[in-house]
Each structure stands twice: as C-alpha cells, then as structure tokens.
Protein backbone atom coordinates (compact mmCIF):
# COMPACT_ATOMS: atom_id res chain seq x y z
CA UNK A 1 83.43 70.19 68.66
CA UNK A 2 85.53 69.09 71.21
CA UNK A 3 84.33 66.85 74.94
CA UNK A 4 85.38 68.54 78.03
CA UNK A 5 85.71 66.59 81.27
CA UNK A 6 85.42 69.68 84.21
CA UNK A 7 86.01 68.52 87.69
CA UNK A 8 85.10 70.81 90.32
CA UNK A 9 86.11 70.58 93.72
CA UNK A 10 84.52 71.26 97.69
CA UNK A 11 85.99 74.85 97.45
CA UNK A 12 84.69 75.81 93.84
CA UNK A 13 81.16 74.97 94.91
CA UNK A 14 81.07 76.19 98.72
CA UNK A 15 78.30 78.63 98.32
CA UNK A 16 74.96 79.64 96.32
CA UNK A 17 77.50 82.41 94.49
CA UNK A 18 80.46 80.23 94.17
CA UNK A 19 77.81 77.36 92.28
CA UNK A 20 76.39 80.21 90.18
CA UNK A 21 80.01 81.34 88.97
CA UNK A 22 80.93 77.35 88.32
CA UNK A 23 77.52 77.31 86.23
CA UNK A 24 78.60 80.73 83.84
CA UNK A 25 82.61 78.88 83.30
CA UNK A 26 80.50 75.69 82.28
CA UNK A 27 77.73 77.59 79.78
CA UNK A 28 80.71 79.76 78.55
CA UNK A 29 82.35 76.26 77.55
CA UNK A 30 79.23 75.50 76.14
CA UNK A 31 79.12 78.70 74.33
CA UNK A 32 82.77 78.22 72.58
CA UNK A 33 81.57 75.11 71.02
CA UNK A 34 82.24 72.35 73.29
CA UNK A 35 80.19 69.34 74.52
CA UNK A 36 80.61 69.06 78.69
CA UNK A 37 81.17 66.56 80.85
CA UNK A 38 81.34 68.10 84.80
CA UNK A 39 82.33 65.70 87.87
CA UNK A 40 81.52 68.27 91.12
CA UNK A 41 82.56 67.31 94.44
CA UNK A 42 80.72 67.82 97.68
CA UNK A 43 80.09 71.75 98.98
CA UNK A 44 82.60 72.94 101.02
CA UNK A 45 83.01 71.27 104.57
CA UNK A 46 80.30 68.98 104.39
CA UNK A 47 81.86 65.76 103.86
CA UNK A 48 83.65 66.50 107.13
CA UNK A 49 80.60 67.75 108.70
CA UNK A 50 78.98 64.66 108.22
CA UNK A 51 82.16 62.58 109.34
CA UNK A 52 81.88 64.66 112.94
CA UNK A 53 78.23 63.94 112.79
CA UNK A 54 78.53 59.88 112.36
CA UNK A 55 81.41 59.88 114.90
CA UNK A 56 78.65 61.57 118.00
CA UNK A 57 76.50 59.29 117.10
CA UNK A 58 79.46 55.91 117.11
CA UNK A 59 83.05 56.42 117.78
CA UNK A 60 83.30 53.54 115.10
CA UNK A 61 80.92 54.15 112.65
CA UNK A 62 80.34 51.07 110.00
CA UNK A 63 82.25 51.67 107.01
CA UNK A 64 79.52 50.98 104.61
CA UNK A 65 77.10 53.48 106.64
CA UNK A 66 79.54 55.96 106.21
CA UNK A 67 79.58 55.20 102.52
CA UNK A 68 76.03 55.68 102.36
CA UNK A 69 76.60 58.61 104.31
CA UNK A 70 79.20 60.27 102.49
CA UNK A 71 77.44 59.82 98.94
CA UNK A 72 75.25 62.34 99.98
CA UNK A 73 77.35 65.71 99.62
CA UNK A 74 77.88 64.73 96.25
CA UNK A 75 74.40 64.25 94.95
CA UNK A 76 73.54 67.39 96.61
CA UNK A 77 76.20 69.65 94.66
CA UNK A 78 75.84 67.52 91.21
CA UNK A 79 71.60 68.59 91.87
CA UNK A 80 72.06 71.77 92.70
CA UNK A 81 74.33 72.65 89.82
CA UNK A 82 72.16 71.34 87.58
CA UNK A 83 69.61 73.39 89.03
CA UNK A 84 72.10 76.82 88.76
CA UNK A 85 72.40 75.85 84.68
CA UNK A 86 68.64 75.45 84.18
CA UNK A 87 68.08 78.67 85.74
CA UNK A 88 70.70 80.09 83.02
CA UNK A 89 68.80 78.70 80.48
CA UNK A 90 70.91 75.42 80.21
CA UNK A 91 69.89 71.48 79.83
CA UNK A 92 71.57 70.13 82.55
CA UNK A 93 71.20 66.74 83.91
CA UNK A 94 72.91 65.08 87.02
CA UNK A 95 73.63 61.60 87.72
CA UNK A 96 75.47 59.21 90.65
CA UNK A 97 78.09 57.63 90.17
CA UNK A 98 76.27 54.27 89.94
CA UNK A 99 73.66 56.17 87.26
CA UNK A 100 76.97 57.61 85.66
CA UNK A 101 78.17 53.66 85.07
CA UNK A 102 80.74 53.32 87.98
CA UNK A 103 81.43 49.48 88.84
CA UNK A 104 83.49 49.31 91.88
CA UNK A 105 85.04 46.76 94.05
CA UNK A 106 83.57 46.10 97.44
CA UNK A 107 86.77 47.95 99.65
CA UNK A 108 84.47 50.26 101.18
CA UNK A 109 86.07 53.72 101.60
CA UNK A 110 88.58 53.30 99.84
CA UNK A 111 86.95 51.34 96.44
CA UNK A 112 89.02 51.01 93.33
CA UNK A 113 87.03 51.53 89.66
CA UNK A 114 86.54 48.12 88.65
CA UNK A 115 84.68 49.27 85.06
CA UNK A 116 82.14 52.14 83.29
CA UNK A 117 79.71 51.54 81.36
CA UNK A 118 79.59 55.25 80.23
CA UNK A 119 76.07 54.82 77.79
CA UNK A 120 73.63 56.56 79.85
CA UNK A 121 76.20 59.67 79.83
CA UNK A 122 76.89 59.21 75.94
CA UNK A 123 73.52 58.90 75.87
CA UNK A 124 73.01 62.48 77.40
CA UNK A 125 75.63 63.80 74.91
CA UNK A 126 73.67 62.66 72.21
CA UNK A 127 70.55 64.67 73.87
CA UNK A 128 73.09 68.03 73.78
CA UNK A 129 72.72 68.18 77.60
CA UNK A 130 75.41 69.14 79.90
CA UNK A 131 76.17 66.21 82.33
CA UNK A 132 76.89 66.47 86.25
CA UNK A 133 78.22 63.79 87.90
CA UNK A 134 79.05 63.02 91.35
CA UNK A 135 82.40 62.24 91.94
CA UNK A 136 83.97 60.04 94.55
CA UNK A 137 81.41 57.60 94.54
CA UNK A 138 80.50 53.47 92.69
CA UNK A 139 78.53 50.65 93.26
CA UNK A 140 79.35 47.19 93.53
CA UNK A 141 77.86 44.19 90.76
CA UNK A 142 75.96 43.29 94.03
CA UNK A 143 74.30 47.15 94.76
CA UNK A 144 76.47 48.31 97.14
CA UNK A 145 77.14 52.22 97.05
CA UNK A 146 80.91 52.87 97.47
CA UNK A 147 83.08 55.54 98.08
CA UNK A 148 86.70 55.66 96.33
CA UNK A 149 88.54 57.44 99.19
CA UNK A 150 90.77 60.48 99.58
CA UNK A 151 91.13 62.41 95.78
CA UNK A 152 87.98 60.13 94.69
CA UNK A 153 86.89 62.96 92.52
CA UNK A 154 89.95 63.71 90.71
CA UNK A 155 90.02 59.88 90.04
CA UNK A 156 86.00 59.89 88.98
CA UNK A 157 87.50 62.56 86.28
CA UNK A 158 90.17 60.96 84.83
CA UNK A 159 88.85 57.64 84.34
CA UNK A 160 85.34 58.73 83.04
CA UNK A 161 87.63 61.53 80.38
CA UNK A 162 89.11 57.59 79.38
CA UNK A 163 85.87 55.97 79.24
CA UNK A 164 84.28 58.76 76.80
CA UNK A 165 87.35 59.38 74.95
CA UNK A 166 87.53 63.00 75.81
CA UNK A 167 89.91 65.68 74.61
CA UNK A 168 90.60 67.02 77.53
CA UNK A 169 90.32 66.64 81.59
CA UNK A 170 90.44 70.02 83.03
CA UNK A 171 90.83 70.04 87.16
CA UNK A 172 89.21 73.05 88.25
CA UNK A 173 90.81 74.08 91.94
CA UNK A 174 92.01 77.00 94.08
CA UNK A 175 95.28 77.21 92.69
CA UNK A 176 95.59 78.26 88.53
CA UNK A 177 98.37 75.30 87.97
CA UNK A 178 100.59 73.12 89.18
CA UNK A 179 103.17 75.24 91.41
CA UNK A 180 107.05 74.10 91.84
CA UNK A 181 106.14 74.03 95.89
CA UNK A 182 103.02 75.16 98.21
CA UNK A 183 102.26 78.32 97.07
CA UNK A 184 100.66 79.15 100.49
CA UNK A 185 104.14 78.67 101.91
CA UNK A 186 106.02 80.20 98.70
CA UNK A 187 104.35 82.86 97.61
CA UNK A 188 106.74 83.46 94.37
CA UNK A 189 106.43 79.39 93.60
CA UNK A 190 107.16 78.91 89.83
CA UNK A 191 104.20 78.34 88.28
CA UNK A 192 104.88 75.16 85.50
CA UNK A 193 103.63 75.74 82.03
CA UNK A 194 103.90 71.75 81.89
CA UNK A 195 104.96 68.68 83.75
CA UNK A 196 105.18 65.24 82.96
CA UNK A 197 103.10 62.38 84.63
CA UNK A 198 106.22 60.40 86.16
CA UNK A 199 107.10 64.07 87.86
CA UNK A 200 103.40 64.59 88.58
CA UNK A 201 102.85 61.08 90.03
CA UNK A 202 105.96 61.73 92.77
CA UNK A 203 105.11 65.39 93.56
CA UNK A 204 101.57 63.69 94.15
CA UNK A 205 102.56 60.73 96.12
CA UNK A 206 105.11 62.87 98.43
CA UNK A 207 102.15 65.18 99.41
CA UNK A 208 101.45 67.73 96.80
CA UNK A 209 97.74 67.85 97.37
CA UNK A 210 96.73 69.53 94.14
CA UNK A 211 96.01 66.18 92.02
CA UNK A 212 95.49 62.81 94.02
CA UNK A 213 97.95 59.91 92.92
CA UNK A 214 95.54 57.76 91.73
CA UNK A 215 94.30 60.47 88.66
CA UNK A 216 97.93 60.74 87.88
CA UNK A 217 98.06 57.47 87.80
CA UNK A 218 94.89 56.64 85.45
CA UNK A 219 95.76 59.56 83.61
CA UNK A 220 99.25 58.85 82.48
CA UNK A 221 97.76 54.91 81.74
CA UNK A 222 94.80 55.92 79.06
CA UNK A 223 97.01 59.05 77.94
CA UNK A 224 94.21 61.49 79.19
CA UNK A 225 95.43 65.08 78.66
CA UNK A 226 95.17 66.65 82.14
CA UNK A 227 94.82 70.38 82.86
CA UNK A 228 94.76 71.63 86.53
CA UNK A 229 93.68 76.11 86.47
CA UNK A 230 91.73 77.71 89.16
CA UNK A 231 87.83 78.02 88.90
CA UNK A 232 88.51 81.82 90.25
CA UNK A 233 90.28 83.11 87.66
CA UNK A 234 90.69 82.14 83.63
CA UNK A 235 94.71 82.01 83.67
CA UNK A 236 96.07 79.70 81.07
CA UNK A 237 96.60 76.19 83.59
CA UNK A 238 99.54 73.20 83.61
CA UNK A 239 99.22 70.50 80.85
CA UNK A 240 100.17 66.96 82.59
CA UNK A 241 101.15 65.16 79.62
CA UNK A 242 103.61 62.17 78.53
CA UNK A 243 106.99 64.08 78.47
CA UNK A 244 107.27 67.95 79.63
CA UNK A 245 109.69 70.18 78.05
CA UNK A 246 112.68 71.26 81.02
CA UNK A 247 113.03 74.80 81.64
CA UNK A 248 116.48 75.64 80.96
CA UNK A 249 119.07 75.79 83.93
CA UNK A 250 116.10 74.12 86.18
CA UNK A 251 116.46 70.61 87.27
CA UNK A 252 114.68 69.66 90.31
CA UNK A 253 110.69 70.96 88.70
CA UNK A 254 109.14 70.75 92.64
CA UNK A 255 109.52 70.61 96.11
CA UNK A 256 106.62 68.96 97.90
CA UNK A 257 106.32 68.15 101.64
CA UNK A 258 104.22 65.48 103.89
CA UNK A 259 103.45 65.97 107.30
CA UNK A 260 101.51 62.74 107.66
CA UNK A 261 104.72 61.28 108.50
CA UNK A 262 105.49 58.70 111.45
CA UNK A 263 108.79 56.62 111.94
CA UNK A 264 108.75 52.98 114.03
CA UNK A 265 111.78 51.24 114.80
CA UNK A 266 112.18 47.55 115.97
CA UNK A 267 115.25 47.13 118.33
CA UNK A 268 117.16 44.21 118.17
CA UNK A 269 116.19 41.70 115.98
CA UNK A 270 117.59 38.56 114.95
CA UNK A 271 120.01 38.98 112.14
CA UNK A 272 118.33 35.54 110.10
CA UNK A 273 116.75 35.47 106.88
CA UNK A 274 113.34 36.14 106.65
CA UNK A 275 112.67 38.66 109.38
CA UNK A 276 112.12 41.69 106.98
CA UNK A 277 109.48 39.48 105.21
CA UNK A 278 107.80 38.68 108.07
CA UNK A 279 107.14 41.97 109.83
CA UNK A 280 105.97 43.24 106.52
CA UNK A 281 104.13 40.46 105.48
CA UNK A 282 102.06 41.33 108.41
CA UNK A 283 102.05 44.68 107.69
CA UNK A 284 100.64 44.41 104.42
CA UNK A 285 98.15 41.51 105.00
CA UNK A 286 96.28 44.08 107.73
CA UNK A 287 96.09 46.83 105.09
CA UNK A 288 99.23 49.17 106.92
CA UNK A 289 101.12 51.09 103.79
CA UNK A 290 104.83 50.92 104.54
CA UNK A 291 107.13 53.66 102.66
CA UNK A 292 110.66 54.43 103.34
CA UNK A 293 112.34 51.30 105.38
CA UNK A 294 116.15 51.54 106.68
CA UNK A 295 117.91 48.84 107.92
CA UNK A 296 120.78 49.90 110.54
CA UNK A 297 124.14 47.24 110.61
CA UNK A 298 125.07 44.54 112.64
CA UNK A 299 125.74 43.62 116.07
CA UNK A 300 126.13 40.39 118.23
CA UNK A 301 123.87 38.77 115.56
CA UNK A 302 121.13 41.22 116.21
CA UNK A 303 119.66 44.30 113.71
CA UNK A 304 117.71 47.49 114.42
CA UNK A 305 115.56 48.87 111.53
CA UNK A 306 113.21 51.42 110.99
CA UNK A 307 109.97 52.23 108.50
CA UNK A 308 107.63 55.36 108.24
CA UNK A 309 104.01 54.91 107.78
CA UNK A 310 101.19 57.45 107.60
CA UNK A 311 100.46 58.65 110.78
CA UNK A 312 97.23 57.67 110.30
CA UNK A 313 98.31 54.26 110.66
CA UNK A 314 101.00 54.48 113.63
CA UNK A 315 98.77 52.73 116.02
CA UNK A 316 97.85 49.97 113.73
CA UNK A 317 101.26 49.52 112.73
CA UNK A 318 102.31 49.47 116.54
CA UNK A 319 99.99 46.92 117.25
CA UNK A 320 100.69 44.44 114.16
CA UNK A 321 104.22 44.68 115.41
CA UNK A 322 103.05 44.11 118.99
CA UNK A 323 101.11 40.42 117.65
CA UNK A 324 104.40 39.10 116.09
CA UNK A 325 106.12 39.56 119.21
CA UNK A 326 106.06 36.01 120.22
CA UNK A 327 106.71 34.50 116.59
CA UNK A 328 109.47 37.24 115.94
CA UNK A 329 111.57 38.27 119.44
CA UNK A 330 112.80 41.41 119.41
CA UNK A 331 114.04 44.04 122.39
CA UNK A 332 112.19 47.14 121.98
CA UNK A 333 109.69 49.19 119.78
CA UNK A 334 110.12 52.68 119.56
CA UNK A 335 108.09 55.30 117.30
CA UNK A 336 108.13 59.15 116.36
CA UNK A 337 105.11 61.11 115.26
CA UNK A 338 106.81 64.68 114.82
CA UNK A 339 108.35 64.28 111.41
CA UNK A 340 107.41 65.82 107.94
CA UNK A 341 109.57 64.21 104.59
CA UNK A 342 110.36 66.93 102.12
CA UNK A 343 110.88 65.74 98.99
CA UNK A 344 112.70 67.30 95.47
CA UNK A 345 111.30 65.77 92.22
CA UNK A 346 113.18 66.82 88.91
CA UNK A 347 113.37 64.66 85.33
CA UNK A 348 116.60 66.70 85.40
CA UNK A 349 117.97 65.36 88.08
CA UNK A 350 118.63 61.48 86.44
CA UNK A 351 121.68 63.34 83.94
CA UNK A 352 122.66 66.13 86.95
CA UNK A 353 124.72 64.88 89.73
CA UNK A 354 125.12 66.70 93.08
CA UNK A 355 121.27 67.59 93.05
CA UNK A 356 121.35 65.40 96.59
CA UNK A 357 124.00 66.38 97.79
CA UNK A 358 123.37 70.01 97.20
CA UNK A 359 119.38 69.01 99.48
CA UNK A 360 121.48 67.79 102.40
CA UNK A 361 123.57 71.00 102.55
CA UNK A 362 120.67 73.49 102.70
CA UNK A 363 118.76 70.98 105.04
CA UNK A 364 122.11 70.97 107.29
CA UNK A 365 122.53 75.14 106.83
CA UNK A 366 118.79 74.95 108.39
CA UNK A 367 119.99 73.02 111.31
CA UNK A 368 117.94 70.23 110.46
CA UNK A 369 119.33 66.72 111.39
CA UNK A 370 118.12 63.93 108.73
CA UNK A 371 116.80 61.05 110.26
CA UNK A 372 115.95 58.81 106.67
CA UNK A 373 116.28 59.23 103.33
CA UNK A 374 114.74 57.66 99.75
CA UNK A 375 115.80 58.18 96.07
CA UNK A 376 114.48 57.48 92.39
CA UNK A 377 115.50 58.47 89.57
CA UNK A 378 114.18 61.66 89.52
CA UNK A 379 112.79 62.41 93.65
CA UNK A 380 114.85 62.54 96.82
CA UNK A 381 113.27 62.47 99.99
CA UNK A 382 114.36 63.15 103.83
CA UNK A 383 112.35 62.75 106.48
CA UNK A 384 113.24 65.11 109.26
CA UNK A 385 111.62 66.89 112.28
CA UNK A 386 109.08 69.01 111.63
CA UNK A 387 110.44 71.99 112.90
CA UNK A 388 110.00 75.50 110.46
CA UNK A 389 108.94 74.04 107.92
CA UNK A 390 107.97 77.24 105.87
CA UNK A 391 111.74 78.22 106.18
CA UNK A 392 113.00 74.90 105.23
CA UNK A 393 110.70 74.99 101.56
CA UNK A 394 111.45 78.35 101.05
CA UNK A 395 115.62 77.64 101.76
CA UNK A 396 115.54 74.91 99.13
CA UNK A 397 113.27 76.63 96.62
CA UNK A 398 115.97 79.08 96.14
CA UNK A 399 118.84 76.80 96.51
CA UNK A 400 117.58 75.11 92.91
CA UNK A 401 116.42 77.98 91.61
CA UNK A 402 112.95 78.25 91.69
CA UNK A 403 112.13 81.45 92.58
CA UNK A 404 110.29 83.83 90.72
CA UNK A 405 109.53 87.61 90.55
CA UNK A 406 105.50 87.09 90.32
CA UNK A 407 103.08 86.53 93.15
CA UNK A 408 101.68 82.90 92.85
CA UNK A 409 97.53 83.02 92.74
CA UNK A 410 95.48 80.93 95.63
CA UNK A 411 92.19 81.43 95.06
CA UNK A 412 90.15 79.68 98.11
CA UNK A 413 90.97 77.55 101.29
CA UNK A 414 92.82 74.16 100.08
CA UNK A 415 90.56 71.65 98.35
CA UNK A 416 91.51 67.62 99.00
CA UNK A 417 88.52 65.84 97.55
C-alpha cells in the first residue's frame, strides 16, 4: 500500500462539479490500494477576490490581516471536499495548516516552513481516513496564522510528502505534464516524459508557472518523487526526479518566459571599490530581489550599470536607489518596465556548444534587439522588449527542435497557487 500526496489547485476545485470530479480521482486512488494525503488550494478566483475586497476597504491593508484573510479560501475548499467524499461514502477529514503541523516563521505573506510535526495527520492514516489539508498556510511558535506566498500550495505538498515519507507527490493542474514551453502559446509543445530537478528548478525560477521554485526546491532536497498530470484527464504525467534521461538529438529540454521583468540603470557612478556592494546592500537589506546585473566599462573614472528586478518591485527599487543618493553620487537613474526575459534551459547544453549562439540568431531573425543577458550551465537568458512574444517562443521552439506533431492538452484557465 503505497501514501499518495495529491495537491490540487484553484482551477481543479472552481466549482460544485469540478470538487465532485476531484473527490471520484481521490476515492479511485483509494480504490487501487493507496493511503491519501490531499493538499487543495483555494476555489477558483477567490483568493483574488478577497485581495480586491481588503484593498476597498485600505489601499494598504496590514499584512497579517491579510493573512488572516487569505487563510480562509483554503479552509473553505479543504471543508468542502471533505464534505464531496463523505457524500461518496468516504472518511474524509480536513485540517489547517496549523492542525496539519505547519511551524512557520513570522515573514508574513511570504512565511518559510520552519518545521511539521506531521502526528495528527499520521494519526488520521492510522484511522484509514483520507486527509485534506489546506495548503499555503502555517502558524508561528507564538499563534500567528501565516501565509507562505505565491506557489504556497505546491510548497505545503512537497514538504508534508517529506515529512510523512510518501511515495509519491502528485501535482494535480490544468496542464497533464511538464511542457518544453507554454502550451497556451505552443500548442504542439513537447510534452517531457521526465525532467530533472536542476532543469525543473530554472524553467521554474525563469517563469514557468506550472511548479513554484520553492517545491522544486524542497523536492529535489528530501528526494520527493514529484509528478505534475492534469486533474481533467488521466494521461500518464512528468516524473521530476534526480537525473532525467535526454531525448536524443534534443538539448535545450524548455523554453520558459517572464514578463514580470523591469530593468534600472544608475548613470555615472564612481568607478571605486565598493559601490556595487553598496547599492545592493541596500537593496537586499529592504527585501528588493535583484537578478541579472550588467556592469557597462569605463569612462573619466565614472561607470553605468544596470539590474532587473520584478516589476513588482520597480518602485521600491527606485526609491532605495533614490535614499543612497547622498552617500553614493551618481548622475542619473533611468528604468524600463516593457521587457519580458526568455530563457532556454537544457542539461544538454553544458557538453553542446553554439546552443547560445544559435538563441541570439533566431532572437536577431525576429528583429529583437537584446538588451541583457545571463548564463549557467545549463539556462541562457535575454531580456528583451516585449514585443510578439508568441512569435518569438514559437521561432525558438523550432529552432532547437522541439516541435511536435500532437496537440498539447490545457485543461482549465492557468492555476498559480
């Protein structure tokens, strides 16, 4: 008898019918011999319904309100659910996160798993009861509820599939796997029997939205066999495991692409040691993520560099760079909010040679003029204008191969929690 971790997301459990449907694939689990573990997210559009809601009320809304606020959507799915398997005949029984074990820090929003103290769900095991638990959501030693920010859910998965040692973590979404781009944009995307977490945890970070960093992250760290399929369909999913076999003649396995993208520049700023350090010193102590940073060359003892943040952040960022004026002259500020960074991620790539070079061809064929660029081992990335986008995947998919003869499957509108 094997223990299932399912994790459902906003767009498996929008509606009465789409609940009922998520409570037949979890009895049918139940039914093949398996013990179940399910982590459900909120319904639909209400966590952003209740955002819009706080935000009439206060432009600024407290951040632990919202916490408290937020926590709501999923204790209304992970009852509800429940309520769908009793009335299939099932024992079902839901639980918090805090009643699920969940020890956070304090960060609110944006709370990192401290510890789980998994018993009570063991516990339920034990009982043969299926378990429902909210995702997305902690509590601090002190009582504080918490949520863990963007992709909580995915993250309240993988870490509680650690914590109960279980065979498997299936992500249940609107997609049946893990494509080689946005199947919305590509509809004959290669669908990836398997990938490995290093390739995962880039495609993730650059903006693939169908597993949240963080998961990837936890996953590849207690070796938790990850799954992603589509809750609308029973295709065979991706495995995200330790090493993923190549494909043969393919070397970049994705393309991914984030439009959350802003650039600032500093003009003119003394060429001395230290500089760098302090503007991102400051950057980091006020919580501002920095990713790409170029540094142009030289000139009458003066330096111009650039660095993209979310765009999310771009007024913050402005404005820490604004405070440091006085400690830190420099002659101007610029910024640029209509960018997107596309990004190839291959294992391949680390023994094939070319692989960037043959990017900024098809981005130049495009007309596309590349304003910054990053590389790894096995991801570039060039952040350009955002222009047509859709034409810009599409010309690269097929540059590295990529294309197939099948129509990729999206099953719902695209689930980020």
């Amino acid at each position: 008898m094997s223990l299932y971790v399912m994790k459902f997301g906003g767009s498996s459990v929008g509606d009465t019918e789409r609940m009922k449907r998520v409570a037949k694939r979890i009895a049918d689990k139940q039914d093949e011999g398996h013990r179940c573990v399910v982590v459900v997210s909120a319904m639909g559009d209400t966590t952003d319904d209740l955002i819009d809601t706080a935000k009439q009320l206060n432009g600024q809304p407290p951040a632990r309100e919202m916490d408290m606020l937020m926590t709501t959507g999923e204790q209304i799915s992970v009852a509800l659910l429940s309520i769908a398997l009793h009335g299939i005949g099932r024992n079902a029984v839901s639980y918090t996160g805090w009643q699920a074990g969940f020890r956070t820090d304090e960060t609110h929003g944006r709370a990192r798993i401290n510890e789980i103290d998994p018993r009570r769900v063991l516990a339920s095991l034990e009982r043969e009861q299926i378990v429902i638990v909210a995702g997305f959501q902690g509590m601090t030693v002190e009582g504080e509820i918490t949520t863990l920010g963007r992709g909580g859910s995915d993250t309240t998965a993988v870490a509680l599939a650690a914590a109960i040692e279980a065979d498997v973590c299936e992500i249940y979404t609107d997609v049946d796997g893990i494509y080689s781009t946005d199947p919305r944009i590509v509809k004959t995307a290669r669908k990836l029997k398997e990938i490995s977490y290093d390739e995962m945890l880039e495609l993730a970070n650059l903006g693939a939205a169908v597993l949240h960093p963080r998961a990837v992250e936890y996953a590849k760290r207690h070796q938790v066999k990850l799954v992603v399929r589509s809750s609308f369909n029973h295709n065979e999913g991706t495995v995200v495991k330790e090493e993923a076999s190549m494909e043969q003649g393919v070397v970049v396995s994705g393309i991914a692409y984030d439009k959350n993208v802003a650039r600032v520049s500093i003009l003119g700023v003394p060429d001395v040691p230290g500089v760098l350090a302090q503007v991102f010193g400051k950057l980091a102590e006020e919580g501002v993520n920095v990713d790409i940073i170029v540094q142009s060359g030289v000139q009458n003892e003066q330096a111009d560099f650039s660095f993209t943040v979310s765009l999310d952040e771009l007024d913050r960022a402005k404005e820490v760079i604004k405070q440091i004026h006085k400690t830190l002259p420099y002659r101007e500020v610029t910024s640029e909010d209509n960018l997107v960074k596309v990004s190839i991620v291959g294992a391949g790539m680390v023994s094939h040679p070319g692989v960037a070079a043959q990017m900024f061809d098809v981005l130049s064929q495009e007309g596309v003029s590349i304003k910054m660029v990053s590389t790894s081992e096995i991801k570039v990335s060039c952040v350009i204008e955002s222009g047509n986008l859709p034409s810009i995947i599409q010309a690269l998919h097929t540059a590295y191969n990529l294309d197939t003869t099948e129509q990729a499957f999206v099953g719902g509108p695209k689930d980020r929690r």
